[in-house]
C-alpha atoms as a PDB file:
ATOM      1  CA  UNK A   1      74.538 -32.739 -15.966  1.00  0.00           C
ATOM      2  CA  UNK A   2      74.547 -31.942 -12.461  1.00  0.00           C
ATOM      3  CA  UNK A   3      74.732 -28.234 -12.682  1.00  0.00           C
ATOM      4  CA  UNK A   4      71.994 -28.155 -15.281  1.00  0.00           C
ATOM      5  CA  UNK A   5      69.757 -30.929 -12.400  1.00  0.00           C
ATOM      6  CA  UNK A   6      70.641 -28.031  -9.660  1.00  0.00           C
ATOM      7  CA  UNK A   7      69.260 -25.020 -11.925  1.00  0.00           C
ATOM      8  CA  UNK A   8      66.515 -27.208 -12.810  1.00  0.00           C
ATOM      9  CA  UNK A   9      65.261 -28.154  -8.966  1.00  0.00           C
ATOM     10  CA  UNK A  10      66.098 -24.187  -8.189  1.00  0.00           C
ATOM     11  CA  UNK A  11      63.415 -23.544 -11.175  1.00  0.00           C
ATOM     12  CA  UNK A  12      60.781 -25.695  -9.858  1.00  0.00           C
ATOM     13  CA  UNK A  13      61.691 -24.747  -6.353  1.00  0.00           C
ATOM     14  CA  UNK A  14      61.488 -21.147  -7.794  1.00  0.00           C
ATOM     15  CA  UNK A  15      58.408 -21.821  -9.451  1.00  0.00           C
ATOM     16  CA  UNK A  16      56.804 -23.839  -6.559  1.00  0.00           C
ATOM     17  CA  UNK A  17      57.233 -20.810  -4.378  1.00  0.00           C
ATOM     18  CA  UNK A  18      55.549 -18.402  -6.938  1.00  0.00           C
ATOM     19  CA  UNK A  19      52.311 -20.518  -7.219  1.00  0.00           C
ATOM     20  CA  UNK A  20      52.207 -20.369  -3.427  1.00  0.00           C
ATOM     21  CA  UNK A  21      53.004 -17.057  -2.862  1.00  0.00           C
ATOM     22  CA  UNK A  22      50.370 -16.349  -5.357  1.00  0.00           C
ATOM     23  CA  UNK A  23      48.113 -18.466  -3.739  1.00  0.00           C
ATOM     24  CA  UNK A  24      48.490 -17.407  -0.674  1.00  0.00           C
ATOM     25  CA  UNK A  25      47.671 -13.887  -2.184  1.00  0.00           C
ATOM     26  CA  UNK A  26      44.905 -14.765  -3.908  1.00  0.00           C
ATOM     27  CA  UNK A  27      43.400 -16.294  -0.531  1.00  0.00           C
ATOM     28  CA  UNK A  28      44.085 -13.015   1.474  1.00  0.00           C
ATOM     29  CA  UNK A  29      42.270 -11.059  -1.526  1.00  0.00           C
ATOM     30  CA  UNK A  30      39.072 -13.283  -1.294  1.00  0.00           C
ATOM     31  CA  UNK A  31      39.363 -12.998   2.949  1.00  0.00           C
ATOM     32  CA  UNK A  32      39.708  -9.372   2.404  1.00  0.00           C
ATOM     33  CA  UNK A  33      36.633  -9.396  -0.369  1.00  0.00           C
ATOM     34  CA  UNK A  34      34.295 -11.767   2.274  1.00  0.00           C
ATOM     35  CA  UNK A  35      35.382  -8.783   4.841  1.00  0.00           C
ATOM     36  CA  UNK A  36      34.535  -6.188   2.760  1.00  0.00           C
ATOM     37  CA  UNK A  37      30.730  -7.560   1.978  1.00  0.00           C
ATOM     38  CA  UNK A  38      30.542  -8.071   5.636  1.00  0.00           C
ATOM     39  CA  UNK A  39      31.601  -4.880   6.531  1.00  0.00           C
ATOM     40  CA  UNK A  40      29.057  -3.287   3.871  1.00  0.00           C
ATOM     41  CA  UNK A  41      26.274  -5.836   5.492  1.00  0.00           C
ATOM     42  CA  UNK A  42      27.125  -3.973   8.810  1.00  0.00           C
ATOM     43  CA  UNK A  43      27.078  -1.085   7.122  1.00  0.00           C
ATOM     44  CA  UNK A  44      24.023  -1.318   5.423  1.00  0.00           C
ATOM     45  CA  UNK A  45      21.763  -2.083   8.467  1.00  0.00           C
ATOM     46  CA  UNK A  46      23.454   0.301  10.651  1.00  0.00           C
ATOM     47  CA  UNK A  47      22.181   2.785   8.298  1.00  0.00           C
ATOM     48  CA  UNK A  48      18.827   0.964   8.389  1.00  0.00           C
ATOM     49  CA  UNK A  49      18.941   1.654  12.259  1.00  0.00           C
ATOM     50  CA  UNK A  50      19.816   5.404  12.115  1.00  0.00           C
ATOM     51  CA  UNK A  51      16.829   5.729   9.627  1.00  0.00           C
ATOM     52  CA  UNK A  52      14.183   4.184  11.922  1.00  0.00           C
ATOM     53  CA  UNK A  53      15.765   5.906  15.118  1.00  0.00           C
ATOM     54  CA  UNK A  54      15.576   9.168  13.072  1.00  0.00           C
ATOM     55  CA  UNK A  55      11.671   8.377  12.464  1.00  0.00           C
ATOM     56  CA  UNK A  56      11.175   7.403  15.551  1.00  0.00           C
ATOM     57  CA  UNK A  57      12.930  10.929  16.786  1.00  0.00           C
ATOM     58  CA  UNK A  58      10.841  12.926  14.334  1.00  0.00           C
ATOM     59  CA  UNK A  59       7.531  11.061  15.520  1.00  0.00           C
ATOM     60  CA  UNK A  60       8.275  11.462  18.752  1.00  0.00           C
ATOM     61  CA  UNK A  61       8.723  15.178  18.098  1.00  0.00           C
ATOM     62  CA  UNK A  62       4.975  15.730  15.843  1.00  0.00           C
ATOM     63  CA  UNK A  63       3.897  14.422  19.504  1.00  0.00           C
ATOM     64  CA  UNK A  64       5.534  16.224  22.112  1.00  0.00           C
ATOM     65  CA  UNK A  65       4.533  19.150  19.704  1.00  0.00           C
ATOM     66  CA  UNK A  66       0.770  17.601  19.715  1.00  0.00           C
ATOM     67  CA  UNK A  67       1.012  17.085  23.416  1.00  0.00           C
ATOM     68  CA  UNK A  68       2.029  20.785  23.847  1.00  0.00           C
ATOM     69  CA  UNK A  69      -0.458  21.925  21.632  1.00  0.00           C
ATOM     70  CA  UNK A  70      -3.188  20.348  23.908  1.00  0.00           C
ATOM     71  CA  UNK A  71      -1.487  21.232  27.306  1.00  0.00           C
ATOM     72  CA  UNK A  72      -1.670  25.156  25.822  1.00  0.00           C
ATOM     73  CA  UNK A  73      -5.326  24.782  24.619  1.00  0.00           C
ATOM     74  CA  UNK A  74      -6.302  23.122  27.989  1.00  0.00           C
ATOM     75  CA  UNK A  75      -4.413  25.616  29.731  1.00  0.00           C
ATOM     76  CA  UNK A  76      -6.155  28.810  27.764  1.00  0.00           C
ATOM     77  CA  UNK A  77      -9.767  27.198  28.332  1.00  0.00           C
ATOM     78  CA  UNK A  78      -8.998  26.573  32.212  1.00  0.00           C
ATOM     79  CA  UNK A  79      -8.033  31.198  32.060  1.00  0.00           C
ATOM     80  CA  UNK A  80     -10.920  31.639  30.390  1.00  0.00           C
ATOM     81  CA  UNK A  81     -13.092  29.433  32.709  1.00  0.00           C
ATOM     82  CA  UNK A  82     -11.172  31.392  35.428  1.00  0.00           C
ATOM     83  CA  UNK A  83     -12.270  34.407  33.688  1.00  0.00           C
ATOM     84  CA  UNK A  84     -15.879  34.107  33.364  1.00  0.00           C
ATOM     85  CA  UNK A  85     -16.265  32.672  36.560  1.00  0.00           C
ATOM     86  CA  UNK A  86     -14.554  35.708  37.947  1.00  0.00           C
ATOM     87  CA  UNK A  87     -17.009  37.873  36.292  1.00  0.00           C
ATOM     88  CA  UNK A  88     -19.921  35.660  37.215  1.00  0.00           C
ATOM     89  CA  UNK A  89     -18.875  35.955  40.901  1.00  0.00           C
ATOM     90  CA  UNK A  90     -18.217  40.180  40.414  1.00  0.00           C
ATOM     91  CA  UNK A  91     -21.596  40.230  38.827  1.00  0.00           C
ATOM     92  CA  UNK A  92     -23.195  38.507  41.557  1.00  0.00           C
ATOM     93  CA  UNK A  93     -21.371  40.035  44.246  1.00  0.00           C
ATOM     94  CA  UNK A  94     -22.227  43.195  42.400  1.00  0.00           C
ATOM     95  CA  UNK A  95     -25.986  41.946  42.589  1.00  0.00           C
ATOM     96  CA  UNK A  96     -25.542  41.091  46.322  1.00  0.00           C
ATOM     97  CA  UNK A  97     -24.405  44.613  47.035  1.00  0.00           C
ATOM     98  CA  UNK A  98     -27.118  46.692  44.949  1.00  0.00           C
ATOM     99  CA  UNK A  99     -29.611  43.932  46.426  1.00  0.00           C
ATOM    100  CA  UNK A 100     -28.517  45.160  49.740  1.00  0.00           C
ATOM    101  CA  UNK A 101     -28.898  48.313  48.666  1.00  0.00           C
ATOM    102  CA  UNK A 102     -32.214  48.271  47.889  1.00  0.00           C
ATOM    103  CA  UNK A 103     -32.793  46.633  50.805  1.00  0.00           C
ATOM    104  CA  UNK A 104     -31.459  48.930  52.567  1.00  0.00           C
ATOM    105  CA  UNK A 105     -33.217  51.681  51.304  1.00  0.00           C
ATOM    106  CA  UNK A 106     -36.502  50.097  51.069  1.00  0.00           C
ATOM    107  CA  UNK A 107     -36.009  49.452  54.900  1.00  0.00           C
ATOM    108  CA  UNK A 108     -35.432  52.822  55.253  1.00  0.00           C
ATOM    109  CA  UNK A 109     -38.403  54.155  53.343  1.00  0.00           C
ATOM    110  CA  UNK A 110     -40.782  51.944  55.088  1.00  0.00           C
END
């Protein structure tokens, strides 16, 4: 009787460890699943943030592109402001000159 006591404790013993072992595995599987969804949380608004920051980037962009649109336009009106007040001030200085000119000449032929 007492061998067959002795294999009978070693079963339950045996058995005893099994269920823990098992549950012991079965906790680390739903600690690795909790994890895992946490991970893919993370994961999932990380990606969130790289989206916005790459609208933001792209906005940004359609206005520096904007901004350098204007700063050429501004920059091609202020030439050709340049420009015609160049030819305002040759045209008048022109003027002056045949005004003197005439002047002149009338000065001459009086």
């Amino acid at each position: 009787g007492d061998v067959y006591k002795r294999q009978r404790t070693y079963r339950a013993v045996k058995a005893q460890i099994k269920m823990k072992n098992q549950n012991q595995m079965q906790e680390r599987l739903r600690n690795l699943e909790v994890k895992h969804e946490k991970m893919e949380a993370k994961m999932d608004s990380i990606t969130k943030i790289i989206q916005l920051l790459q609208m933001y980037s792209e906005t940004q962009e359609q206005e520096a592109k904007s901004i350098r649109k204007e700063f050429k336009e501004i920059r091609r009106s202020q030439e050709e402001n340049s420009e015609s007040k160049r030819l305002v001030k040759y045209t008048i200085t022109k003027g002056n000159c045949c005004e003197k000119a005439r002047n002149a000449r009338r000065k001459s032929t009086s």
